[in-house]
PDB file of N, CA and C in Angstrom:
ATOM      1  N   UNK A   1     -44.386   6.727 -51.249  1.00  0.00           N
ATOM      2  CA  UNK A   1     -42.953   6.526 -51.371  1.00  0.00           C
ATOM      3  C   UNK A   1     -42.649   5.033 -51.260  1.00  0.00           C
ATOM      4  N   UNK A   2     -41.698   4.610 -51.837  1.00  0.00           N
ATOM      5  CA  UNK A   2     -41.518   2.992 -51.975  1.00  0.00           C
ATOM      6  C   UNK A   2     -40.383   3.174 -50.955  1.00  0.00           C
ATOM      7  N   UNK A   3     -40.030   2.171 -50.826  1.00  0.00           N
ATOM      8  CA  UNK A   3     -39.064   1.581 -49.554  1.00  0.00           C
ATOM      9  C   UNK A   3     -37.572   1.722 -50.248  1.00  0.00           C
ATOM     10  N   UNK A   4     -37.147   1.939 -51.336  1.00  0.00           N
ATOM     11  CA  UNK A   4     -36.053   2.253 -51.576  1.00  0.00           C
ATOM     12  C   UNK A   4     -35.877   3.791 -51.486  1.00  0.00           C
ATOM     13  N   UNK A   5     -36.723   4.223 -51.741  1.00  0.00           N
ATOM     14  CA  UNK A   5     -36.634   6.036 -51.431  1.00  0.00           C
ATOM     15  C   UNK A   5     -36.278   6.207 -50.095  1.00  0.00           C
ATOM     16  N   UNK A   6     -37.286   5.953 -49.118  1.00  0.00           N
ATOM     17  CA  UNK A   6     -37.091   6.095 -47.701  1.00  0.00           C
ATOM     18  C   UNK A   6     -35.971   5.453 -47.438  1.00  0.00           C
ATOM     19  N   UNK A   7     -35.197   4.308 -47.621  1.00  0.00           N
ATOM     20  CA  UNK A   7     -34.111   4.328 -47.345  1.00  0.00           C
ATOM     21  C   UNK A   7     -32.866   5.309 -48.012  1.00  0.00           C
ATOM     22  N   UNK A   8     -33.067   5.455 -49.294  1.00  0.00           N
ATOM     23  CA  UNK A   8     -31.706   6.230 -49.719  1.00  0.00           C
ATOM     24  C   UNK A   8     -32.237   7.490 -48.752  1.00  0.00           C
ATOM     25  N   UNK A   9     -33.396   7.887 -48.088  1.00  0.00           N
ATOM     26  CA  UNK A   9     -33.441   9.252 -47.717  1.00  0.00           C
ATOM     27  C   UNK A   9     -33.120   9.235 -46.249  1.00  0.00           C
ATOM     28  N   UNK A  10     -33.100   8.060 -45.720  1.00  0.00           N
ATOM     29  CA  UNK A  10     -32.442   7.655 -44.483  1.00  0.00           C
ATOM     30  C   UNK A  10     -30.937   7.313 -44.433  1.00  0.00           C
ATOM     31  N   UNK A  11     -30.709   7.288 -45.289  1.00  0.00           N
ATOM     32  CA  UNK A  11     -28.867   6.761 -45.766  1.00  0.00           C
ATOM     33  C   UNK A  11     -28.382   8.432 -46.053  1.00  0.00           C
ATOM     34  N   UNK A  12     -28.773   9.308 -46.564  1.00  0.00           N
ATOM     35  CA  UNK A  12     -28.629  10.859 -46.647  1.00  0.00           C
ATOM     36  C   UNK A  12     -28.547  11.800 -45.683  1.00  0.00           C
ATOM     37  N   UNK A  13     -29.329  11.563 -44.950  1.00  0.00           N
ATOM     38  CA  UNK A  13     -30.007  11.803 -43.166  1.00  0.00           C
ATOM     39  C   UNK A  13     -28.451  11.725 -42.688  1.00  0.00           C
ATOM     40  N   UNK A  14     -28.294  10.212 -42.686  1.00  0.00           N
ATOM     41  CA  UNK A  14     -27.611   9.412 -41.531  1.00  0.00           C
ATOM     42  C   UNK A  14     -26.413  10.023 -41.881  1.00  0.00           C
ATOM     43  N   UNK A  15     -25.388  10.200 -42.862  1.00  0.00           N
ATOM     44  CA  UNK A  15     -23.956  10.700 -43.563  1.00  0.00           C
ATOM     45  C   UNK A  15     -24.567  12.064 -43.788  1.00  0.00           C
ATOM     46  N   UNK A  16     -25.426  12.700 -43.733  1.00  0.00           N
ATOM     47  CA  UNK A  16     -25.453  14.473 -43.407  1.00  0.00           C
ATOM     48  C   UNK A  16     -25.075  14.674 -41.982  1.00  0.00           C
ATOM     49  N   UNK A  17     -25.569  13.727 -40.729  1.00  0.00           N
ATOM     50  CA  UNK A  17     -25.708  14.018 -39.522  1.00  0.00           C
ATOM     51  C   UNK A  17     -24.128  13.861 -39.183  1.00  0.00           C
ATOM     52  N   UNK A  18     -23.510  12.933 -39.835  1.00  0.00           N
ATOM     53  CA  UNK A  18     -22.246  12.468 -39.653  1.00  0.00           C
ATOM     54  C   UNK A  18     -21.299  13.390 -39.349  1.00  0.00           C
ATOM     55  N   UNK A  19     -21.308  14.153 -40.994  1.00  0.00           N
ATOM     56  CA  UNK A  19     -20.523  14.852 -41.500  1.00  0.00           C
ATOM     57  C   UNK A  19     -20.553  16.199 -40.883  1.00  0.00           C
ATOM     58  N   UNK A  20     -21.439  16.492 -39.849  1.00  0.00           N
ATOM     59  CA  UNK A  20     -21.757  17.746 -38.964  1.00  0.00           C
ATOM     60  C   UNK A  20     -21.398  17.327 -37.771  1.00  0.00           C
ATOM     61  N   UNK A  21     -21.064  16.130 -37.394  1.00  0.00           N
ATOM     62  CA  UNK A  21     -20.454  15.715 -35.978  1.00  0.00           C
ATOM     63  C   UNK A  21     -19.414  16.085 -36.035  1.00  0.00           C
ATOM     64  N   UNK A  22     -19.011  17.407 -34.759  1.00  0.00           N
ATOM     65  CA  UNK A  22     -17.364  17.554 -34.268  1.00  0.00           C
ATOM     66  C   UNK A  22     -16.528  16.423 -33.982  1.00  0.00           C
ATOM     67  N   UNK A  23     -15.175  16.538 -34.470  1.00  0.00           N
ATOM     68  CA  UNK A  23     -14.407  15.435 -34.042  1.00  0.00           C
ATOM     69  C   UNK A  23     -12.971  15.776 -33.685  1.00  0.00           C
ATOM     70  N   UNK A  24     -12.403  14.950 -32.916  1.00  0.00           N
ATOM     71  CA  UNK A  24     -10.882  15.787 -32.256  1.00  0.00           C
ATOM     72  C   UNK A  24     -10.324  16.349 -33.417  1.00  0.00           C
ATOM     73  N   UNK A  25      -9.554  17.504 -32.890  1.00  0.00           N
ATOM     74  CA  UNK A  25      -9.003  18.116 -34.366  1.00  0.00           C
ATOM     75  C   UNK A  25      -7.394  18.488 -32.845  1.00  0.00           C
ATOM     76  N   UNK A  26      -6.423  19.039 -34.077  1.00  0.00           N
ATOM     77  CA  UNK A  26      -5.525  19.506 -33.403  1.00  0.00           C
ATOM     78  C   UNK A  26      -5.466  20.548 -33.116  1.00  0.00           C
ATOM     79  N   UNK A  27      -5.962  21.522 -33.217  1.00  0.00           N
ATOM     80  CA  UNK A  27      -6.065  22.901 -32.846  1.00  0.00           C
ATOM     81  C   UNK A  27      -7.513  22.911 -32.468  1.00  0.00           C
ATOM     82  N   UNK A  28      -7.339  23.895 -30.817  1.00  0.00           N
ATOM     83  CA  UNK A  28      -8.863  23.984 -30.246  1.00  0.00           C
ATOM     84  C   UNK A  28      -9.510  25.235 -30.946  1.00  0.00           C
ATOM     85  N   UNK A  29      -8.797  26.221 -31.521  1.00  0.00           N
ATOM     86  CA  UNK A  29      -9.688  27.324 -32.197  1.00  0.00           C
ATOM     87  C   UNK A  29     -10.827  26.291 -33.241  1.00  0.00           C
ATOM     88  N   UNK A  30     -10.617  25.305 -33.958  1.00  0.00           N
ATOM     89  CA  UNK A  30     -11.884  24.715 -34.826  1.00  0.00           C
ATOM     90  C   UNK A  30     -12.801  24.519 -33.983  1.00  0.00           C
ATOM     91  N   UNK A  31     -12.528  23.952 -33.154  1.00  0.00           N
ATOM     92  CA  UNK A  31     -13.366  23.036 -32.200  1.00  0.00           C
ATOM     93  C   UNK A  31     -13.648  23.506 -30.658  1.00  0.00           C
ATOM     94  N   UNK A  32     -14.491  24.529 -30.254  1.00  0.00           N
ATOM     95  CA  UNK A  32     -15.261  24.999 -29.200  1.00  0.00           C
ATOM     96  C   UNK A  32     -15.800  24.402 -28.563  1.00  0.00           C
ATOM     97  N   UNK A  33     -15.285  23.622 -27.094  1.00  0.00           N
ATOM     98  CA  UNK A  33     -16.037  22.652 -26.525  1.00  0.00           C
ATOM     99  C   UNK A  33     -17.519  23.402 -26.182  1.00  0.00           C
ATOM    100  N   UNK A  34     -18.257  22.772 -25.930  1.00  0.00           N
ATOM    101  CA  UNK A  34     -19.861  22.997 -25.293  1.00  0.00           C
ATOM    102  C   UNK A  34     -19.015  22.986 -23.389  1.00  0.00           C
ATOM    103  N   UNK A  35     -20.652  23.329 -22.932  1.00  0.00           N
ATOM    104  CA  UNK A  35     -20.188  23.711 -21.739  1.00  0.00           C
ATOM    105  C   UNK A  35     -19.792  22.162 -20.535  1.00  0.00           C
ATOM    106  N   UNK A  36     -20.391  21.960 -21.232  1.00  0.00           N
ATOM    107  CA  UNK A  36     -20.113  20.432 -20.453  1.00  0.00           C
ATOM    108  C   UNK A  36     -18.965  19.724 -20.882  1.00  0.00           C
ATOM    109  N   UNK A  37     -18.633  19.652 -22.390  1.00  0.00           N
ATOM    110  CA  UNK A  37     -17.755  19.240 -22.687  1.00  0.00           C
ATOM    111  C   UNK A  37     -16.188  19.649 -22.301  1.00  0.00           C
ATOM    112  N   UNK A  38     -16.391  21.095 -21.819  1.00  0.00           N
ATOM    113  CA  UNK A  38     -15.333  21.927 -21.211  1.00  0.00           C
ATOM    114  C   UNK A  38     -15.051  21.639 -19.819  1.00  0.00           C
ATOM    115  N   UNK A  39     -16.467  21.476 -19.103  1.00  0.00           N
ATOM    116  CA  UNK A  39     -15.915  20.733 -17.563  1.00  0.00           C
ATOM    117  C   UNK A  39     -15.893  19.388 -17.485  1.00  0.00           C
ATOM    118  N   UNK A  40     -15.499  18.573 -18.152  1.00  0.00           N
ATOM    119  CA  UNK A  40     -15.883  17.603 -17.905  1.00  0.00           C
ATOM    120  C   UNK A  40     -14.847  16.792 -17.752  1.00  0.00           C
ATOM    121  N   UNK A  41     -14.818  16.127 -16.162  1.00  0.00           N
ATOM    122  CA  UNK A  41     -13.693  15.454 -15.375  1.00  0.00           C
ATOM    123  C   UNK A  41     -13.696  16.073 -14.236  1.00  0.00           C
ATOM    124  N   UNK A  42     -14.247  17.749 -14.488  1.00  0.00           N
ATOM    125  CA  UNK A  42     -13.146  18.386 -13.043  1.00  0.00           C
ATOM    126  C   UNK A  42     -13.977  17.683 -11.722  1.00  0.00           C
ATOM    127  N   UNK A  43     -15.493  17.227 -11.973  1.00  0.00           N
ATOM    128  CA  UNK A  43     -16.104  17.395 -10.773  1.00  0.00           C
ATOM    129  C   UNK A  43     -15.054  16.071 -10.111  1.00  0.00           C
ATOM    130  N   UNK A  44     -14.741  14.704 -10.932  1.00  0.00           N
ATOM    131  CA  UNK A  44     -13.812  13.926 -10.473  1.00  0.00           C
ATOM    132  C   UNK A  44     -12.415  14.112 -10.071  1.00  0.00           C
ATOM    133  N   UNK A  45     -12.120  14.862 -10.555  1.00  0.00           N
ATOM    134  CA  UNK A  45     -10.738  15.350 -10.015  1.00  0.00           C
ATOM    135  C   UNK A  45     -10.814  16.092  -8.772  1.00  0.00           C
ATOM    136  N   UNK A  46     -11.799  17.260  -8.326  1.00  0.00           N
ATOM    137  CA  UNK A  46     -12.275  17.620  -7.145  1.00  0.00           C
ATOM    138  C   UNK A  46     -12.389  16.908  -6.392  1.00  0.00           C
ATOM    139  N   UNK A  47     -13.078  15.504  -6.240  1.00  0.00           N
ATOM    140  CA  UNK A  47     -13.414  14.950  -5.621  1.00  0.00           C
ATOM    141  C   UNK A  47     -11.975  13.727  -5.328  1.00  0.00           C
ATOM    142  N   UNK A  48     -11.588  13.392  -6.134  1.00  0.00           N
ATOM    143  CA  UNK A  48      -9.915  12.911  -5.812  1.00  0.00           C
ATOM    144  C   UNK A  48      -9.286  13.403  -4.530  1.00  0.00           C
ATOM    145  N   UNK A  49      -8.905  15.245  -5.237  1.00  0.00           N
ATOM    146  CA  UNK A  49      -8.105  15.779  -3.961  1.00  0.00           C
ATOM    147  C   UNK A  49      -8.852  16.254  -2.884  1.00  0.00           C
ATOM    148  N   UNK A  50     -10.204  16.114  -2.996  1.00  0.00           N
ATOM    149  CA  UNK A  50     -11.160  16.778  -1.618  1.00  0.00           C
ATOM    150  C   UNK A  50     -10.808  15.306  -0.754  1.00  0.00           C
ATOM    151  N   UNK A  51     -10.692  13.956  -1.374  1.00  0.00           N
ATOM    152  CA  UNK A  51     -10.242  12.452  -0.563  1.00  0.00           C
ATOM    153  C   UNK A  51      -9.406  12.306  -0.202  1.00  0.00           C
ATOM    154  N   UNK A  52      -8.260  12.733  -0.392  1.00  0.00           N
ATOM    155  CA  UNK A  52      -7.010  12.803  -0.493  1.00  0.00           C
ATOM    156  C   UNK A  52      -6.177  13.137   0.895  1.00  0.00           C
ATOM    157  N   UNK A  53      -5.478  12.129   1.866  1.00  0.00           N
ATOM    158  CA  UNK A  53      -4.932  13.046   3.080  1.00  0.00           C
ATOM    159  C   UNK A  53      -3.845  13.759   2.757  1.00  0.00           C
ATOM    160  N   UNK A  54      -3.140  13.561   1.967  1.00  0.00           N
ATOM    161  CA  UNK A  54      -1.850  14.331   1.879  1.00  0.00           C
ATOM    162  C   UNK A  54      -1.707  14.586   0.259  1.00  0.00           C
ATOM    163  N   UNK A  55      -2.118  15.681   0.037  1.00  0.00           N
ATOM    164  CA  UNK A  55      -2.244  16.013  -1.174  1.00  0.00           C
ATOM    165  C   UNK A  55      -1.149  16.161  -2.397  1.00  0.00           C
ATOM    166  N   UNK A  56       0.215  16.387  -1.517  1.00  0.00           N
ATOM    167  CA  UNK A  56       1.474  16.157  -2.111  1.00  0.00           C
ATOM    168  C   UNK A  56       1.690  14.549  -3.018  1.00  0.00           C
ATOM    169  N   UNK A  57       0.590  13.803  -1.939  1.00  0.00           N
ATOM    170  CA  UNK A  57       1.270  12.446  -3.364  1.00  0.00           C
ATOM    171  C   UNK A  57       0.313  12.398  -4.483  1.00  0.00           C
ATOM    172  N   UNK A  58      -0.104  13.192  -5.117  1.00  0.00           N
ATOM    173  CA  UNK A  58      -1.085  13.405  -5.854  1.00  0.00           C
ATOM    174  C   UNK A  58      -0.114  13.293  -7.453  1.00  0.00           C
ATOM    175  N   UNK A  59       1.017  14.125  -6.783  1.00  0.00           N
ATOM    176  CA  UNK A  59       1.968  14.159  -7.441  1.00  0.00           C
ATOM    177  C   UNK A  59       2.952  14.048  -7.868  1.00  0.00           C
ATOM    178  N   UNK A  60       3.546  13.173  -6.435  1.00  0.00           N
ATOM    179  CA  UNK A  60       4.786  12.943  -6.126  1.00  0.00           C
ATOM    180  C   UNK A  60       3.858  11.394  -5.563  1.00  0.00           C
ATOM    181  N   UNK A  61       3.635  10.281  -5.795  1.00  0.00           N
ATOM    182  CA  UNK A  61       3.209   9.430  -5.025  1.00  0.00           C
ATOM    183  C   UNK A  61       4.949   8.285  -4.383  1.00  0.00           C
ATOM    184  N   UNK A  62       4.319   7.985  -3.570  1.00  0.00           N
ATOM    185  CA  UNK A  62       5.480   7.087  -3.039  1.00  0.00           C
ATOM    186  C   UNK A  62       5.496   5.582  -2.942  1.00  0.00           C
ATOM    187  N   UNK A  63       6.714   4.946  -3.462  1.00  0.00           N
ATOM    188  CA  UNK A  63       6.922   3.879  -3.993  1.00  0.00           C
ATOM    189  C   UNK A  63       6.981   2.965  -2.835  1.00  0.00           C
ATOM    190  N   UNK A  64       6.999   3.039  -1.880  1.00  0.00           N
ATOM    191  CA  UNK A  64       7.026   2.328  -0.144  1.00  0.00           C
ATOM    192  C   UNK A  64       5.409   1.872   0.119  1.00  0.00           C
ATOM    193  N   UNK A  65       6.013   0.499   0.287  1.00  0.00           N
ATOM    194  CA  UNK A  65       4.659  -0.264   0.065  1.00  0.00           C
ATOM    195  C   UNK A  65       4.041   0.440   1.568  1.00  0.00           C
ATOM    196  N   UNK A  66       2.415   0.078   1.835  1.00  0.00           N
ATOM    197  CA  UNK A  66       1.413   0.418   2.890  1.00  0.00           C
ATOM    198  C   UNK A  66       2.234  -0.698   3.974  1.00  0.00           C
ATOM    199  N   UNK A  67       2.443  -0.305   5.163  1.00  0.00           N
ATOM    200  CA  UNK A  67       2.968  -1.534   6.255  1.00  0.00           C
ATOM    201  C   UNK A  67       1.958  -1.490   7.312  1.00  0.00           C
ATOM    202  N   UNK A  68       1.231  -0.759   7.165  1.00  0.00           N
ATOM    203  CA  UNK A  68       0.338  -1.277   8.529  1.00  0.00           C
ATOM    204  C   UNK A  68      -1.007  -0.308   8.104  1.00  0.00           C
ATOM    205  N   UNK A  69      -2.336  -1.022   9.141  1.00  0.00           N
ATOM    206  CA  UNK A  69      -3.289  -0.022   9.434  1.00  0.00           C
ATOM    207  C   UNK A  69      -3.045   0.019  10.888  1.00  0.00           C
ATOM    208  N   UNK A  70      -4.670   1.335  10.783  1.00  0.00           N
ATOM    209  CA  UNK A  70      -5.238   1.153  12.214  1.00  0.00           C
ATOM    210  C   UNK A  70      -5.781  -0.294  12.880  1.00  0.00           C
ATOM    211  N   UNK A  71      -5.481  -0.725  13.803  1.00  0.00           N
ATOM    212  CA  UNK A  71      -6.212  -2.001  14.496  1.00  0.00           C
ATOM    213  C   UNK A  71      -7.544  -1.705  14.878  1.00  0.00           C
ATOM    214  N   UNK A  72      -8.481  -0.787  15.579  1.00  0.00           N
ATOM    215  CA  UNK A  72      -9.300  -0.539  16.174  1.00  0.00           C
ATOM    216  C   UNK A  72      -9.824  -0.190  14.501  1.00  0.00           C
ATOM    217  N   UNK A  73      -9.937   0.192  13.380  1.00  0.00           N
ATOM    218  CA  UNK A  73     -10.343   0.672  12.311  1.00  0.00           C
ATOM    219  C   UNK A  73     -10.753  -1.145  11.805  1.00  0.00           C
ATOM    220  N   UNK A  74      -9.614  -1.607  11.698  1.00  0.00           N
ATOM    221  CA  UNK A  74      -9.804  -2.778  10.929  1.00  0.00           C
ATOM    222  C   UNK A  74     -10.439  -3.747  11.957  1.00  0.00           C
ATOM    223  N   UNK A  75     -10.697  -3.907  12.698  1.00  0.00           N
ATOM    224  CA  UNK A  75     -11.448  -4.536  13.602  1.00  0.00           C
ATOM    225  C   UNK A  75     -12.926  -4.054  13.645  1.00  0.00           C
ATOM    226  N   UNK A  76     -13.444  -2.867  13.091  1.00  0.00           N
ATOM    227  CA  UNK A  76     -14.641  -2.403  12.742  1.00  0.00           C
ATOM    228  C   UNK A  76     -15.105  -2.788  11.493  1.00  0.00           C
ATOM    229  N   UNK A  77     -14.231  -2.509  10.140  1.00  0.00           N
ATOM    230  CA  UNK A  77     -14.494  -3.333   9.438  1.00  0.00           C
ATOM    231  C   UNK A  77     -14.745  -4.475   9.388  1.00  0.00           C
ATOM    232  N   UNK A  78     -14.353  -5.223   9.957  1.00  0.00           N
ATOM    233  CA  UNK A  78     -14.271  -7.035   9.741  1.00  0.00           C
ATOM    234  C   UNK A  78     -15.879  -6.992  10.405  1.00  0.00           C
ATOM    235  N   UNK A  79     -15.484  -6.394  11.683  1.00  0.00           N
ATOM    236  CA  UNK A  79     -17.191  -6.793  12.545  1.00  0.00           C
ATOM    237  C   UNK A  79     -18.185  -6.236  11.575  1.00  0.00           C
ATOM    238  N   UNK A  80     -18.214  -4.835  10.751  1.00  0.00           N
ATOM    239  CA  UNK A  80     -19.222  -4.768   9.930  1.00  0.00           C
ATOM    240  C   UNK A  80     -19.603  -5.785   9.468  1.00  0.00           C
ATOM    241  N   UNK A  81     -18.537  -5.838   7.849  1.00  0.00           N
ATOM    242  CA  UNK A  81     -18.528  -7.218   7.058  1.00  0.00           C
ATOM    243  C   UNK A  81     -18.873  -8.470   7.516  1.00  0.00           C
ATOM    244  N   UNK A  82     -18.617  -8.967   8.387  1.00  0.00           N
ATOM    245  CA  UNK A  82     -19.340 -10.197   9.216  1.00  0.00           C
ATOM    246  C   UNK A  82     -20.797 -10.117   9.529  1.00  0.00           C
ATOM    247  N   UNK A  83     -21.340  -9.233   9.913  1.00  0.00           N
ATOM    248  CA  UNK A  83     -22.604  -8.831  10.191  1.00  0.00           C
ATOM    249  C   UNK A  83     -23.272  -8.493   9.377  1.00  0.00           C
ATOM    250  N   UNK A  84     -22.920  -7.664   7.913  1.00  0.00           N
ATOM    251  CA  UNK A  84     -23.857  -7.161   6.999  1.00  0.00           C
ATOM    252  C   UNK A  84     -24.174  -8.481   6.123  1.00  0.00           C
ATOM    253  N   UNK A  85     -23.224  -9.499   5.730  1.00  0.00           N
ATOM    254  CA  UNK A  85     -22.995  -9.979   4.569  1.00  0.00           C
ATOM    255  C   UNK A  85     -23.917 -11.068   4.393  1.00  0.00           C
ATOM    256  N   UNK A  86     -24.727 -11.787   5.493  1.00  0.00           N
ATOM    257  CA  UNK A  86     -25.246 -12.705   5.297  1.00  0.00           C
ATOM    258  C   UNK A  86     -26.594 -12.849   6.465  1.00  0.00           C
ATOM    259  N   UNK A  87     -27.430 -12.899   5.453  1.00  0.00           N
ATOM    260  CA  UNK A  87     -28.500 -12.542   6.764  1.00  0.00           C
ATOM    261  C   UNK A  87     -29.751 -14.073   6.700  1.00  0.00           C
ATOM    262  N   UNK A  88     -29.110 -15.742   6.477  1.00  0.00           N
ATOM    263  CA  UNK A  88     -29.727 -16.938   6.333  1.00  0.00           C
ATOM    264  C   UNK A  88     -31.014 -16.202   6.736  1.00  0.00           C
ATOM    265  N   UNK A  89     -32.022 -15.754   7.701  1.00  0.00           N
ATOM    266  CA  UNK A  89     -32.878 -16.234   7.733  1.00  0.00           C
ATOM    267  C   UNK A  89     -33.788 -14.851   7.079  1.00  0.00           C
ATOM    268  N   UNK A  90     -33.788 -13.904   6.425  1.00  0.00           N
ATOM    269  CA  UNK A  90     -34.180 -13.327   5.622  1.00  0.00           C
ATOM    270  C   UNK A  90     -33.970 -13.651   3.888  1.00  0.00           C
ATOM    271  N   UNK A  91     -33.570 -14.701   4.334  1.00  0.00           N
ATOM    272  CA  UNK A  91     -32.774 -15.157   2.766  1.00  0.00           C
ATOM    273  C   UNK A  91     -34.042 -16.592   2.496  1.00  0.00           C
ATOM    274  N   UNK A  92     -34.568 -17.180   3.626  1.00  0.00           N
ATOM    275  CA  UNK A  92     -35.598 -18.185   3.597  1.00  0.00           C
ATOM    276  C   UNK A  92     -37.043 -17.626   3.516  1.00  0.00           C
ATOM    277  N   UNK A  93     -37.301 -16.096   3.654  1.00  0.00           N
ATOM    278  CA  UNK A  93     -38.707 -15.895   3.772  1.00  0.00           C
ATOM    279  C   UNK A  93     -39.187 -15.987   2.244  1.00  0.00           C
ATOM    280  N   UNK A  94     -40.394 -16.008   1.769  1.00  0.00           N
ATOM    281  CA  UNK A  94     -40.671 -16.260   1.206  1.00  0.00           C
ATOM    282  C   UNK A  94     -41.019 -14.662  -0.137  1.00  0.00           C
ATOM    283  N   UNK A  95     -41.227 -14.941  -0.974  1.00  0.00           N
ATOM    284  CA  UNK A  95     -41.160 -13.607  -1.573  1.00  0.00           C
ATOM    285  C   UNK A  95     -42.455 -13.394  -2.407  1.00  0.00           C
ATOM    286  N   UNK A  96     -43.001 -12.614  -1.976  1.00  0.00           N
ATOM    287  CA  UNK A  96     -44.570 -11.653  -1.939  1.00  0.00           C
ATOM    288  C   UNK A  96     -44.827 -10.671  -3.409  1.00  0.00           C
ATOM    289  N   UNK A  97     -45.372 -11.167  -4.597  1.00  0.00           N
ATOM    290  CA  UNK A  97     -46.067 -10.216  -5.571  1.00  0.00           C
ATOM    291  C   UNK A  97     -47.440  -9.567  -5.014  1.00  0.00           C
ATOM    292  N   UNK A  98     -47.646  -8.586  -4.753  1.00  0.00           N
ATOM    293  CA  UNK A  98     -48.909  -8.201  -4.592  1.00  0.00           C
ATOM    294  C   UNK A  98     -49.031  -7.582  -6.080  1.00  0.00           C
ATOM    295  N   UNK A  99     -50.167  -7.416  -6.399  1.00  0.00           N
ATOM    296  CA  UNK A  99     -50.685  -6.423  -7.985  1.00  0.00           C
ATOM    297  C   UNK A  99     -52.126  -5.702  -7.573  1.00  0.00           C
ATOM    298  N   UNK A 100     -51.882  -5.004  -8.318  1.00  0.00           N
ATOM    299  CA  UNK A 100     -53.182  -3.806  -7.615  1.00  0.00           C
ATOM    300  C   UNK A 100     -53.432  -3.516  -5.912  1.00  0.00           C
ATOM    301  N   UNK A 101     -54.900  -3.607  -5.723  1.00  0.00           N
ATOM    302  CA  UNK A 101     -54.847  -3.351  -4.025  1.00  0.00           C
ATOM    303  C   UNK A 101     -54.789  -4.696  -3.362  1.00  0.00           C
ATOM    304  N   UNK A 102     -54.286  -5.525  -3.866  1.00  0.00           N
ATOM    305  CA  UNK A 102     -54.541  -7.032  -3.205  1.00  0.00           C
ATOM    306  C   UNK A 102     -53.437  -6.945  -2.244  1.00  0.00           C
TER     307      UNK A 102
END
């Protein structure tokens, strides 16, 4: 086969495969999602309102800005963040390839 064959037979391929790809339509009777395609979001949305303390603003959210935290909360944070973020003298050791059993 010469190289123009294999391509027109790859150019045939490629616009057959096309033309068999589902695509949004307006009515769902054409178009039967697959099974994944049918759940797909809820596990994120579950996981939204499983986070969620008050599940009412999910839907109703409220326009009143945040005025305060916890102190004892945000004082844990900061001490984390201060402590995790920078560790100078693990940052100077030197850095080790071993290959095979060496």
């Amino acid at each position: 086969m010469t190289i123009k064959t294999i391509t027109a037979l790859a150019a045939v391929a490629a616009l057959a495969a096309c033309s068999s790809t589902p695509t949004t339509s307006s009515t769902p009777a054409e178009e039967a999602p697959s099974g994944v395609a049918g759940d797909f979001g809820n596990s994120v949305s579950s996981l939204i309102k499983a986070q969620t303390a008050n599940p009412a603003t999910l839907t109703n959210p409220s326009s009143a800005a945040v005025t305060g935290v916890d102190p004892d909360y945000a004082d844990n944070v900061v001490k984390a963040l201060r402590e995790s973020v920078s560790k100078p003298a693990a940052v100077k050791e030197p850095i080790q390839i071993r290959v095979g059993g060496e």
